[in-house]
N, C-alpha and C. Protein backbone atom coordinates (compact mmCIF):
# COMPACT_ATOMS: atom_id res chain seq x y z
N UNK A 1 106.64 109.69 105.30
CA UNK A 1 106.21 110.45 104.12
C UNK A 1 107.30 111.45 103.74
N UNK A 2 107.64 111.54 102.39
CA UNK A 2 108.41 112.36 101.78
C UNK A 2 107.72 113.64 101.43
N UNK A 3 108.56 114.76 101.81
CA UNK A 3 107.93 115.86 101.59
C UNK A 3 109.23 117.04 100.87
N UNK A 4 108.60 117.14 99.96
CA UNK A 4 109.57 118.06 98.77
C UNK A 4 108.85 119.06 98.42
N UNK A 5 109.54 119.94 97.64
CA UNK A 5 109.00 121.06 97.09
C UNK A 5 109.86 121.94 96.51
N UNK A 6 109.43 123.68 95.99
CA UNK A 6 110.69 123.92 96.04
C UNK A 6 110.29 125.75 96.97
N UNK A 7 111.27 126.47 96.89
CA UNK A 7 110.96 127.72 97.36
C UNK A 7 112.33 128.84 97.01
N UNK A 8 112.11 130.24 96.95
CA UNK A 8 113.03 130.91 96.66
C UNK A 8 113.45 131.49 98.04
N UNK A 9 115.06 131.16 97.87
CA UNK A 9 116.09 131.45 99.34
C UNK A 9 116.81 132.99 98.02
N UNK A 10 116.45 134.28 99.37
CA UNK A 10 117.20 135.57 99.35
C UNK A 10 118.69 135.73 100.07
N UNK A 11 119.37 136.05 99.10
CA UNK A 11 120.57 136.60 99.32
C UNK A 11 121.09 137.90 98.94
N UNK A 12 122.22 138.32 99.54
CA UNK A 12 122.47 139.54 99.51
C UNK A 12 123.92 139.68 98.59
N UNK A 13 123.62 140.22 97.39
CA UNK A 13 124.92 140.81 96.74
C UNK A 13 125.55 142.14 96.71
N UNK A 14 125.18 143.05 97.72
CA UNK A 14 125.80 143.75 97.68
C UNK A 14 124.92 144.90 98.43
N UNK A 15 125.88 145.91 99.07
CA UNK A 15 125.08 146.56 100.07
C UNK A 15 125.59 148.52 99.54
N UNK A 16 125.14 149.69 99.90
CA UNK A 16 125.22 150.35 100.07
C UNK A 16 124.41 151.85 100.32
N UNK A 17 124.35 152.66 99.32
CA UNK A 17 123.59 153.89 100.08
C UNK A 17 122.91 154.42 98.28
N UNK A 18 121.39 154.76 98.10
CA UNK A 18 120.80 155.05 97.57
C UNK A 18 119.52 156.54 97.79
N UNK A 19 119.18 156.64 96.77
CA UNK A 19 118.22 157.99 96.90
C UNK A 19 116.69 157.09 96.69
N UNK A 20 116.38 156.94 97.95
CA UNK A 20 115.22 155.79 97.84
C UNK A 20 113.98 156.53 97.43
N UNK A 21 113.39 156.00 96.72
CA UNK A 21 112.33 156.61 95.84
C UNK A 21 110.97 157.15 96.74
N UNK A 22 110.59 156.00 97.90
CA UNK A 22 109.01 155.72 98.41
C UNK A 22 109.86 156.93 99.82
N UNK A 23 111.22 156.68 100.27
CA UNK A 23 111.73 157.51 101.47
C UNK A 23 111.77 159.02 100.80
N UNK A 24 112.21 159.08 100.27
CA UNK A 24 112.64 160.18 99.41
C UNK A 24 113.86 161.10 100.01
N UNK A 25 115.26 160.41 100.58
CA UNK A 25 116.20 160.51 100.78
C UNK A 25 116.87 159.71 100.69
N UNK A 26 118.21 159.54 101.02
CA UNK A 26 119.78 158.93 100.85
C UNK A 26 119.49 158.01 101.54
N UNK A 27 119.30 156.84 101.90
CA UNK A 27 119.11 155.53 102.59
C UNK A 27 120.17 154.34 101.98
N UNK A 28 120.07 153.59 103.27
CA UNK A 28 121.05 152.18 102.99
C UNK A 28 120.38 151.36 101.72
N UNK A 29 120.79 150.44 101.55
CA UNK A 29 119.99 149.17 100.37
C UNK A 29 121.01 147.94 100.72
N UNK A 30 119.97 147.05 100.51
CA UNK A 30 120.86 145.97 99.89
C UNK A 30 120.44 145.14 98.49
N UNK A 31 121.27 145.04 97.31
CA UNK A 31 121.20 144.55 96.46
C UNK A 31 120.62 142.97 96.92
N UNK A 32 119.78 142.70 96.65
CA UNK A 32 119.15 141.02 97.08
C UNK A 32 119.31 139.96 95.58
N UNK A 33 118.98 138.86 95.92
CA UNK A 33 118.84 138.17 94.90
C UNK A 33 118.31 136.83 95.19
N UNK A 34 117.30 136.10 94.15
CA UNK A 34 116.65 135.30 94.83
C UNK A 34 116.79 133.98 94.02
N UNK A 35 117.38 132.81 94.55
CA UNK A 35 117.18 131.80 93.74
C UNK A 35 116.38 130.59 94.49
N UNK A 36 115.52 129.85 93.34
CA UNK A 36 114.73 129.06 93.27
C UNK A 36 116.09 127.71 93.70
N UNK A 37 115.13 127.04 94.99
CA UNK A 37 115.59 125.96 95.10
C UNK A 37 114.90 124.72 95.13
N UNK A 38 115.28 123.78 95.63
CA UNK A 38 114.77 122.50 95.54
C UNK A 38 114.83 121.84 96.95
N UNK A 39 113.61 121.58 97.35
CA UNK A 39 113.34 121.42 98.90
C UNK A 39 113.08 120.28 99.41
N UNK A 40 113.97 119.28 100.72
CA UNK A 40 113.38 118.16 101.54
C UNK A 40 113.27 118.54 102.91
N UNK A 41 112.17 117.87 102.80
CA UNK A 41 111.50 118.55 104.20
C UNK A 41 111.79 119.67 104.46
N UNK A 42 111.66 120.48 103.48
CA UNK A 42 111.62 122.15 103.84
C UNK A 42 112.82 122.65 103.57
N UNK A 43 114.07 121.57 103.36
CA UNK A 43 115.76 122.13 103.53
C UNK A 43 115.30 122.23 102.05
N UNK A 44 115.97 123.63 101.94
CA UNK A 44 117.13 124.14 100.52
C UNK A 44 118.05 123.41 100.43
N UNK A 45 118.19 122.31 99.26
CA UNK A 45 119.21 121.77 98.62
C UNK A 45 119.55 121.87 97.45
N UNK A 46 119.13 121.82 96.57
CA UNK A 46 119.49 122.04 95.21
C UNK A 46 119.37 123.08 94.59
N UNK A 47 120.01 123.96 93.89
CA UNK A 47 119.56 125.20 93.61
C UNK A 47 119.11 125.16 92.05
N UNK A 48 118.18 125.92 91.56
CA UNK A 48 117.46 125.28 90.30
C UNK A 48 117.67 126.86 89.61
N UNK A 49 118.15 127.92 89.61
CA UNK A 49 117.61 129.23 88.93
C UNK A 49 118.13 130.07 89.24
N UNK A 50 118.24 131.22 89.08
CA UNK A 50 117.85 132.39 89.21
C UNK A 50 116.36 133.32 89.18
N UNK A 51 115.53 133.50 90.32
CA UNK A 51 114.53 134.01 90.21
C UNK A 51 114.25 135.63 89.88
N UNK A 52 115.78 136.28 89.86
CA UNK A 52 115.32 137.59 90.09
C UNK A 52 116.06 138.61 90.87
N UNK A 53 116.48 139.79 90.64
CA UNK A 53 116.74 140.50 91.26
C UNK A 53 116.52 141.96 91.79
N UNK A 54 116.43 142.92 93.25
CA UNK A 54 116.10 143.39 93.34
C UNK A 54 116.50 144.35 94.79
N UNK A 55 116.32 145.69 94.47
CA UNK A 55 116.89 146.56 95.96
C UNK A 55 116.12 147.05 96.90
N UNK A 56 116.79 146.64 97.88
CA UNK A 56 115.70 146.54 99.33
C UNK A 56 115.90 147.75 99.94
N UNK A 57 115.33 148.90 100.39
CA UNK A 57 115.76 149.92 101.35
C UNK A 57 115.56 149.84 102.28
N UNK A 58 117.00 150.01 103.24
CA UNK A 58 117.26 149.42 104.79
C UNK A 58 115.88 150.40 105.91
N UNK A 59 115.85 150.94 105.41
CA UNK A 59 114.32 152.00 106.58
C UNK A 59 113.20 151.52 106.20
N UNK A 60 112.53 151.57 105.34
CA UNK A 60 111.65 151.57 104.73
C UNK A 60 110.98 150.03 104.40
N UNK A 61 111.73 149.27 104.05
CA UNK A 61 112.06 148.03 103.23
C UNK A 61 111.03 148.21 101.97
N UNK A 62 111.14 149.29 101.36
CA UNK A 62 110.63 148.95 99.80
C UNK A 62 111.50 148.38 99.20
N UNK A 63 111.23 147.50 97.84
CA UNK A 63 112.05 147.12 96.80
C UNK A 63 111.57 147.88 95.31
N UNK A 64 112.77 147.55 95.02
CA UNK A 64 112.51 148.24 93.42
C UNK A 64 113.54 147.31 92.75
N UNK A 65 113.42 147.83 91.12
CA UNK A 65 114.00 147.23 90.35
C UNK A 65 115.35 147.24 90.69
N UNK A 66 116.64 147.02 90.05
CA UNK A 66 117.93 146.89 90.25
C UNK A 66 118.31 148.48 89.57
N UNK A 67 118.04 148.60 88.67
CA UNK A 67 118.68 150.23 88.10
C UNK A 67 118.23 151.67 89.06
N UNK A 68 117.23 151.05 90.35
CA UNK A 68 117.16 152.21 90.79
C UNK A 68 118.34 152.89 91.70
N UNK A 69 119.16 152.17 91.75
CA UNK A 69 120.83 152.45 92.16
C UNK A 69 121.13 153.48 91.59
N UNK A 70 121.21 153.54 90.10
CA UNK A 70 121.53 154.80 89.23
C UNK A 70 120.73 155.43 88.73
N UNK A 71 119.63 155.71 88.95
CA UNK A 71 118.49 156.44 88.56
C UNK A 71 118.91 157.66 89.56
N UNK A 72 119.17 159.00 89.49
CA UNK A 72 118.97 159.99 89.47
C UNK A 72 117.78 161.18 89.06
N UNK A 73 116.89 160.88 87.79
CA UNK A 73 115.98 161.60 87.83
C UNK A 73 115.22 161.47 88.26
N UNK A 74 114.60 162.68 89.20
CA UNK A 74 113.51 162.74 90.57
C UNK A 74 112.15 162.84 89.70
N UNK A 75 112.35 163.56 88.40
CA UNK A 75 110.54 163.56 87.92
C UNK A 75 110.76 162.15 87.37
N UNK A 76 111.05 161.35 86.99
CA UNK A 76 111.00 159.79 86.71
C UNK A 76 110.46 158.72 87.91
N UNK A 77 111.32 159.39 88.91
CA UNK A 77 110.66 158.57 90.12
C UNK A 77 109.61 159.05 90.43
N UNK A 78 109.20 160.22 90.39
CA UNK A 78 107.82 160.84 91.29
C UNK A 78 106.85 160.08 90.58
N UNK A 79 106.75 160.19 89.28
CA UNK A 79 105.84 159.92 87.86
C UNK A 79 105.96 157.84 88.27
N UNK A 80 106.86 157.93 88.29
CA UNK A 80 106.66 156.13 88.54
C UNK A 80 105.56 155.86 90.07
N UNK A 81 106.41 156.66 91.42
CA UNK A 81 105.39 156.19 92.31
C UNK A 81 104.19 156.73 92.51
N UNK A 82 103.58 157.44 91.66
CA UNK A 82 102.00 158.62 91.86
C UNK A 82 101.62 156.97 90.70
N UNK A 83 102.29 156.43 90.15
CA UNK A 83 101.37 155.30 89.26
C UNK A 83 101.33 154.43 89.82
N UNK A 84 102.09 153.87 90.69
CA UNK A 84 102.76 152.63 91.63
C UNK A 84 101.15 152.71 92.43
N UNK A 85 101.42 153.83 93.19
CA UNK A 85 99.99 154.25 94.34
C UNK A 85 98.54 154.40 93.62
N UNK A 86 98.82 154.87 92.72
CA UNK A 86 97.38 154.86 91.88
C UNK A 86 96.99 152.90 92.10
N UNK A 87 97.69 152.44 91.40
CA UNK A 87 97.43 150.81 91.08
C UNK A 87 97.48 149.91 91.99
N UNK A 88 98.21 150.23 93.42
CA UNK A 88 97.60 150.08 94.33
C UNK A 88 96.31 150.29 95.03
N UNK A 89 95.94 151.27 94.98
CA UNK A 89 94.70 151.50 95.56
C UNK A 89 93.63 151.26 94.99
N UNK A 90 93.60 150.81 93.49
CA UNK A 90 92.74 150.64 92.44
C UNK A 90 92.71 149.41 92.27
N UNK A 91 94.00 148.26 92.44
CA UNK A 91 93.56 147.10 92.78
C UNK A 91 93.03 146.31 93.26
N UNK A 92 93.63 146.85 95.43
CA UNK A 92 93.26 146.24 96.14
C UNK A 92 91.63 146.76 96.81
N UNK A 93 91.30 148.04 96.18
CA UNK A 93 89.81 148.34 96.07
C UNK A 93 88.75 146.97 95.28
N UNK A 94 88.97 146.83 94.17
CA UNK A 94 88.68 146.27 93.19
C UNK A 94 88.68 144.72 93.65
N UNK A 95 89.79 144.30 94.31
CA UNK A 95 89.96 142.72 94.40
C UNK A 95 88.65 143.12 96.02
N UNK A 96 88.57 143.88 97.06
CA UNK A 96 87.57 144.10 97.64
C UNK A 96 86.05 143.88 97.23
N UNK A 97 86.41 144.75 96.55
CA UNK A 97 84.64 144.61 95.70
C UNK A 97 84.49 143.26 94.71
N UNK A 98 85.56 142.17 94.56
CA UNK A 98 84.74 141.64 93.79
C UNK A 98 83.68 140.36 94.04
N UNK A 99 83.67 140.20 95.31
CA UNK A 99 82.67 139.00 95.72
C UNK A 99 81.08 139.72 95.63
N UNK A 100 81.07 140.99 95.36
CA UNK A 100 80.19 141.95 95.89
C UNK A 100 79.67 142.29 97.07
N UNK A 101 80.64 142.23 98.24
CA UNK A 101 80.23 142.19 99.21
C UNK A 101 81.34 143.15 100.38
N UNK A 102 81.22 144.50 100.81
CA UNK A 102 82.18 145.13 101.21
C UNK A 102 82.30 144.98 102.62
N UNK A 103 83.29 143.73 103.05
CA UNK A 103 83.17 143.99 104.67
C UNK A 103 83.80 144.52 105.10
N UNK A 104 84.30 145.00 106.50
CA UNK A 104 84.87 145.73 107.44
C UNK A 104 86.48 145.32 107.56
N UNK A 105 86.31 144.19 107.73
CA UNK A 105 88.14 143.89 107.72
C UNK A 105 88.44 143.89 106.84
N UNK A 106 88.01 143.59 105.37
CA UNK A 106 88.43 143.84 104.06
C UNK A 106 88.91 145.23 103.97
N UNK A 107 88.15 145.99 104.49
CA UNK A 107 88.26 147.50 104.10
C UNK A 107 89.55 147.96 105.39
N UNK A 108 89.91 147.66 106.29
CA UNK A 108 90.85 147.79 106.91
C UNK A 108 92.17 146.98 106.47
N UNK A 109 91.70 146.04 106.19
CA UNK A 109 92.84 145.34 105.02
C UNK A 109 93.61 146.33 104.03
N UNK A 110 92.63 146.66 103.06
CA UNK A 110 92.95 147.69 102.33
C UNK A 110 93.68 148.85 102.32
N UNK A 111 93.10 149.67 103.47
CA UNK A 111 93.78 150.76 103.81
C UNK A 111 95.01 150.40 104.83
N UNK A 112 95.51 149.46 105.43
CA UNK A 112 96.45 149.30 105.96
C UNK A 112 97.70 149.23 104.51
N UNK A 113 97.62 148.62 103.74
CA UNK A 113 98.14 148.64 102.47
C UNK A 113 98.46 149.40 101.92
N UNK A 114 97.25 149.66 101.15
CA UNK A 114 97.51 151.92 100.88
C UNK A 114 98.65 152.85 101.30
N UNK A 115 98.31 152.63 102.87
CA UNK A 115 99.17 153.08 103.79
C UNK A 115 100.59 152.68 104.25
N UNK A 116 100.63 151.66 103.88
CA UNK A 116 102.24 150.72 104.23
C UNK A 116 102.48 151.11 102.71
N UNK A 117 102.66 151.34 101.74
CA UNK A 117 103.02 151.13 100.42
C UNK A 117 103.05 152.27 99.50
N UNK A 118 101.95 153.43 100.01
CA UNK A 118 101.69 154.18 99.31
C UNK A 118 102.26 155.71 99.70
N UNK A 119 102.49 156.53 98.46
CA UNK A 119 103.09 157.74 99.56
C UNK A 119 102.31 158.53 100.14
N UNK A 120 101.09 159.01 99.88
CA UNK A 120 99.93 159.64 100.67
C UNK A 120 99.41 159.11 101.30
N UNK A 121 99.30 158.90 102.90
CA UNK A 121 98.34 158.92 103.71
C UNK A 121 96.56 158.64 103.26
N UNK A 122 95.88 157.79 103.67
CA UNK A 122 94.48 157.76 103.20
C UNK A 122 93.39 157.35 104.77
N UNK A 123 92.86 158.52 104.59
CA UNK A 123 91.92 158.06 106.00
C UNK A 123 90.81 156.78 105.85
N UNK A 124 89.92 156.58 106.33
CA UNK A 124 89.05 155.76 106.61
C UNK A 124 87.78 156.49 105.47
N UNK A 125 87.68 157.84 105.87
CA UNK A 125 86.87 158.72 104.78
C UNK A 125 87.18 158.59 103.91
N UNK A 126 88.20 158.75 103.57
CA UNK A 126 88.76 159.27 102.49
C UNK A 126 88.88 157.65 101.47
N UNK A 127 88.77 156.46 102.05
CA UNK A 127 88.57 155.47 101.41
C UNK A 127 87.05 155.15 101.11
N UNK A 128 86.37 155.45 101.82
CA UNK A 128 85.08 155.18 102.03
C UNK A 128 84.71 156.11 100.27
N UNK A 129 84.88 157.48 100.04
CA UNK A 129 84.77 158.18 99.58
C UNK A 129 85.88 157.57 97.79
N UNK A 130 86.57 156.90 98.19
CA UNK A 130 87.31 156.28 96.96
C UNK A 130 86.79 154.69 96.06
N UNK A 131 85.90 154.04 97.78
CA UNK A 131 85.29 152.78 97.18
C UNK A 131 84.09 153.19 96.00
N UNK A 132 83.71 154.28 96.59
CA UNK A 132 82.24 154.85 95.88
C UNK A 132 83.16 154.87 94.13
N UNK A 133 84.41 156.16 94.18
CA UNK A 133 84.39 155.88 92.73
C UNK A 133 84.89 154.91 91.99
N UNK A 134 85.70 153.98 92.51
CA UNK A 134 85.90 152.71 91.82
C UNK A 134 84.24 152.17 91.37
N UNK A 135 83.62 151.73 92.03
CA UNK A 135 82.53 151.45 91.97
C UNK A 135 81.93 151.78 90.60
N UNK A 136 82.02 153.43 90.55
CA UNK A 136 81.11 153.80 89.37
C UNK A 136 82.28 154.11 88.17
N UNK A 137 83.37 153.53 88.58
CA UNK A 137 84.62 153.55 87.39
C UNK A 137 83.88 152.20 86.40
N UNK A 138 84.33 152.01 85.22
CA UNK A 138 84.17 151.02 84.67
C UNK A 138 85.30 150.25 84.53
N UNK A 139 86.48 151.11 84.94
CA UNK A 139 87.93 150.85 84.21
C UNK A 139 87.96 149.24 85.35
N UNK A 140 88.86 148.23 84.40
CA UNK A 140 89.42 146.84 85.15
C UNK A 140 91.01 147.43 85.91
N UNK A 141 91.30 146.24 86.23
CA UNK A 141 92.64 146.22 87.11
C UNK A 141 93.91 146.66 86.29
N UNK A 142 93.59 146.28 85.28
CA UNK A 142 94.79 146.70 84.12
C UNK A 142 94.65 147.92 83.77
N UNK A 143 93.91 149.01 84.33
CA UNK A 143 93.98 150.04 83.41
C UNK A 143 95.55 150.83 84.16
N UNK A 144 95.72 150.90 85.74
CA UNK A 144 96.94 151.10 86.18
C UNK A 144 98.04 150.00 86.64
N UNK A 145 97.69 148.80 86.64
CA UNK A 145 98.62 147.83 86.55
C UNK A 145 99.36 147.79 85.46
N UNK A 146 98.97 147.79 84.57
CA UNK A 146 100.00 147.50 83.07
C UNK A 146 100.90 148.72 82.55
N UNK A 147 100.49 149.89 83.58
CA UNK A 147 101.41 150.63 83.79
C UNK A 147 102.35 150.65 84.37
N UNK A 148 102.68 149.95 85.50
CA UNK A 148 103.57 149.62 86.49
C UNK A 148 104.06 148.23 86.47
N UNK A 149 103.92 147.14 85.75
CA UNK A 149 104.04 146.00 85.89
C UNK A 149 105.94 145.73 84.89
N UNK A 150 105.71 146.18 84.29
CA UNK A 150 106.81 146.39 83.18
C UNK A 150 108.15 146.87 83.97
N UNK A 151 108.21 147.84 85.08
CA UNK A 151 109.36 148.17 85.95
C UNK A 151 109.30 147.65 87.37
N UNK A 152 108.08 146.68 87.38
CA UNK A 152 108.60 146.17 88.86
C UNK A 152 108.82 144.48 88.61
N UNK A 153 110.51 144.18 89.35
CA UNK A 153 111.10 143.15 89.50
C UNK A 153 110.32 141.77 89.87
N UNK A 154 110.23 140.63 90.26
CA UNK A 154 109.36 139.76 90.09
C UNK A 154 109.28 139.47 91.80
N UNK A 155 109.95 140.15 92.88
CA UNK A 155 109.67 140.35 94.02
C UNK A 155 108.39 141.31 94.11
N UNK A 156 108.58 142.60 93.34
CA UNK A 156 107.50 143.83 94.02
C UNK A 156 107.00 142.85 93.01
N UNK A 157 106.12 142.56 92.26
CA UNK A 157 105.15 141.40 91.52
C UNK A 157 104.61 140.80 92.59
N UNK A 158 105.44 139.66 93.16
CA UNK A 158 105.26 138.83 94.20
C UNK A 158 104.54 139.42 94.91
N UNK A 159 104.72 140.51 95.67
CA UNK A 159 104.59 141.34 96.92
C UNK A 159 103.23 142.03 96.47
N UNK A 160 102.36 142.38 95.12
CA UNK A 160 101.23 142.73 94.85
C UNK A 160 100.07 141.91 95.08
N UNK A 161 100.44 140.72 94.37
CA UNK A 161 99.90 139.36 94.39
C UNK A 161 99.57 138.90 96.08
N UNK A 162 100.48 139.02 96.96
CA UNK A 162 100.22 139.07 98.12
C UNK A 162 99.23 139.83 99.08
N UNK A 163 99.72 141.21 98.77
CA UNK A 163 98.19 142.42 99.29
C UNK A 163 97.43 141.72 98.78
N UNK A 164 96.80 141.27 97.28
CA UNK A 164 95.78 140.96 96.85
C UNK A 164 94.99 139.91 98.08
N UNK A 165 95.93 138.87 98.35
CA UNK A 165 95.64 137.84 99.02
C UNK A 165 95.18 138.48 100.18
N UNK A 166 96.20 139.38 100.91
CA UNK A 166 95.80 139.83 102.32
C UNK A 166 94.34 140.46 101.94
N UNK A 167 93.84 140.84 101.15
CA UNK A 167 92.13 141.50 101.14
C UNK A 167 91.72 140.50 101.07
N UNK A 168 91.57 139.39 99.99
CA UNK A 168 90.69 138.37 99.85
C UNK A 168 90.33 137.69 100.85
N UNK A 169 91.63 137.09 101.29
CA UNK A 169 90.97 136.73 102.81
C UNK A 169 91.00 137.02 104.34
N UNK A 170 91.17 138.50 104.26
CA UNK A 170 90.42 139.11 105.63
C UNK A 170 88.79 138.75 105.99
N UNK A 171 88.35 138.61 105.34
CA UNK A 171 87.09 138.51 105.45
C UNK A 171 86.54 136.96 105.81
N UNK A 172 87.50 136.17 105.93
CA UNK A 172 87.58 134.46 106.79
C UNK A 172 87.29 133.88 105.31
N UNK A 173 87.19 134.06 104.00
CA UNK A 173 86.86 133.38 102.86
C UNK A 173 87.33 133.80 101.88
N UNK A 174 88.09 132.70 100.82
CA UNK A 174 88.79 133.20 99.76
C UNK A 174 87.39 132.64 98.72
N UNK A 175 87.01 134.32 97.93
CA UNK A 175 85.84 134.14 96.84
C UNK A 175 86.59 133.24 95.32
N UNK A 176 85.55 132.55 94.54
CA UNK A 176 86.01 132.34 93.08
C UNK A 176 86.61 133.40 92.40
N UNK A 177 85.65 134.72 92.62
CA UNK A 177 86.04 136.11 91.94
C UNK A 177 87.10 136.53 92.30
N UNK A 178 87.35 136.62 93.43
CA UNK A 178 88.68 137.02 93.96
C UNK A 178 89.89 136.05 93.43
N UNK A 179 89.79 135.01 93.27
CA UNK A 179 90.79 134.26 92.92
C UNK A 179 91.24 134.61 90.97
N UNK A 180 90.02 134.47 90.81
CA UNK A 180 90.03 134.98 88.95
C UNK A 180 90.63 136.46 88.90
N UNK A 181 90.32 137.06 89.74
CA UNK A 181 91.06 138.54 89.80
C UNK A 181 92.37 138.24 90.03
N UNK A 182 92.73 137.82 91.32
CA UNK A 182 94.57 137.78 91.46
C UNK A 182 95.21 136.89 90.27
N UNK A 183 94.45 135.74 89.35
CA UNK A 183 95.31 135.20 88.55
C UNK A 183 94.96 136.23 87.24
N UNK A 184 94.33 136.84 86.86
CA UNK A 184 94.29 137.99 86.09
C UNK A 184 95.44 138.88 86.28
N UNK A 185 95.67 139.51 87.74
CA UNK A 185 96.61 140.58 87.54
C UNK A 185 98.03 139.63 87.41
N UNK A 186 98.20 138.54 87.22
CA UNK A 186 99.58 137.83 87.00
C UNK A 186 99.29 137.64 85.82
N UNK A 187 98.42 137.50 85.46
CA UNK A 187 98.52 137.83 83.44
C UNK A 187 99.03 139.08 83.02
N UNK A 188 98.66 140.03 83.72
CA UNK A 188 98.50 141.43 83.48
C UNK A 188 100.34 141.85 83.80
N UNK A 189 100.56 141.29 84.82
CA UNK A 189 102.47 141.30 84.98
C UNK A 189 103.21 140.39 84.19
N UNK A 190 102.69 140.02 83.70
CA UNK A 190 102.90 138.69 82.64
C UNK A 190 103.77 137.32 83.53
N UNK A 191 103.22 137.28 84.84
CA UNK A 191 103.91 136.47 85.26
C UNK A 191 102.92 134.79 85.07
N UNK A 192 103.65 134.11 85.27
CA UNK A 192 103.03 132.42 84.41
C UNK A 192 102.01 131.85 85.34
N UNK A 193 100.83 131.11 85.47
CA UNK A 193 99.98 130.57 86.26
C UNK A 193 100.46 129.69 87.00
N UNK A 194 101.64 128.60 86.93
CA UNK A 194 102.24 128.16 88.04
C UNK A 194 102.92 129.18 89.08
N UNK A 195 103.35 130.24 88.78
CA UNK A 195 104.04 130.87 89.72
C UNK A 195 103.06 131.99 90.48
N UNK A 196 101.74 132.19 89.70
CA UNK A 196 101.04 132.62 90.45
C UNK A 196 100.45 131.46 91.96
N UNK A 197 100.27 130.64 91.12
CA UNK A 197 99.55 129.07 91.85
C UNK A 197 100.38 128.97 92.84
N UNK A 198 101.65 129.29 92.87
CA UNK A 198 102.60 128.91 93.81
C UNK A 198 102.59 129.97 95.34
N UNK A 199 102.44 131.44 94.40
CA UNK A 199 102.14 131.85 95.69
C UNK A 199 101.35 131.98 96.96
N UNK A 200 100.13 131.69 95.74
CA UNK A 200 98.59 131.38 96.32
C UNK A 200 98.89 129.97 97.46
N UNK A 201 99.71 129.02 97.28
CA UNK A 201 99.62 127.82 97.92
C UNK A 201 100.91 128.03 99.19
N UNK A 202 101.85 128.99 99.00
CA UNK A 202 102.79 129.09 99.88
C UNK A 202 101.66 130.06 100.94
N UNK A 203 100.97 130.77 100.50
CA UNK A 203 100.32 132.12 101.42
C UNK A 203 99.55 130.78 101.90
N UNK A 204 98.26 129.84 101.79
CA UNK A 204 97.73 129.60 102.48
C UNK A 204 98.98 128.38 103.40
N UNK A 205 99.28 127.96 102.78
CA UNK A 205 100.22 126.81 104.08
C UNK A 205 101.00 128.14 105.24
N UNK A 206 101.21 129.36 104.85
CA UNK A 206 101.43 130.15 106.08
C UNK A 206 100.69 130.31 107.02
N UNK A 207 98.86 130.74 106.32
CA UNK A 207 98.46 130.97 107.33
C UNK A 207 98.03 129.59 107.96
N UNK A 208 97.79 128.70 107.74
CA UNK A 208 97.61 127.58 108.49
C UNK A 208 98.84 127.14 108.83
């Protein structure tokens, strides 16, 4: 049996020292870059694209767009990641709640996220106390996604779409709702339904 496909192989164009936004000091980077290839039996052979580019910080490993190299203004960055963290926590709340059903590893799902990603610290209370107001929010996923979607590269995209996944299925079951939600917020980044589809199908052949 022939087995093809394709997948994006990261490379590195260029390396040096930045004012990392999520660290909030002088840190290493490396300029990355990702192109779409064309796969037998799993080998990268053909290269089909350019997928994208984007800077990795060597401590931390956040990515950001490519101009955050020369970005210098600190109220630009603060104002970007207090929205970054807002839409995090408002997502992966939200993609939680939507089977209607709040379980326990979901909710540790969550806040592990929060916490890997976000710049404030969030306790167990203090989420417990945040599910309640999503809950009685009316606002959808787009009300802080479509704020942030516009400056993040099609890796941090990727990498949202993923948390999403890590909540959905902590809980041993990926819901319909949950699935209509993560291909929603790839509308909402304006990224295309095959490339959402794609990630969705690379995440489950991982975990199996």
């Amino acid at each position: 049996m022939i087995i093809f496909g394709t997948r994006g192989v990261r490379s590195t164009k260029a390396t040096g020292t930045f004012n990392c936004p999520q660290c909030e000091a002088n840190r290493g980077y490396r300029h990355r870059k990702v192109t779409q290839f064309f796969t037998l039996y799993f080998i990268p052979l053909i290269p089909l694209g350019n997928k994208g580019e984007y800077v990795e910080c060597d401590h931390c490993k956040g990515t950001f767009i490519t101009k955050v190299i020369n970005n210098t203004a600190s109220d630009d960055r603060e104002a970007f990641m207090a929205m970054y963290e807002q839409a995090i926590r408002h997502v992966m709340v939200k993609i939680m709640l939507a089977d209607g059903v709040i379980d326990n590893n979901e909710k540790v799902m969550v806040l592990k996220i929060i916490n890997k990603y976000g710049h404030n610290d969030m306790t167990s209370f203090q989420l417990d106390d945040y599910i309640k107001e999503v809950q009685a929010d009316s606002s959808d996923i787009s009300t802080y996604l479509k704020n942030v979607g516009p400056s993040l590269n099609e890796h941090g995209k990727e990498l949202l779409i993923k948390c999403a996944l890590d909540v959905a299925y902590s809980d041993g079951h990926f819901d319909e709702s949950e699935r209509k939600m993560i291909l929603e917020m790839g509308v909402i980044m304006e990224m295309s339904s095959a490339h959402i589809k794609g990630i969705m199908a690379e995440f489950v052949e991982q975990m199996n």
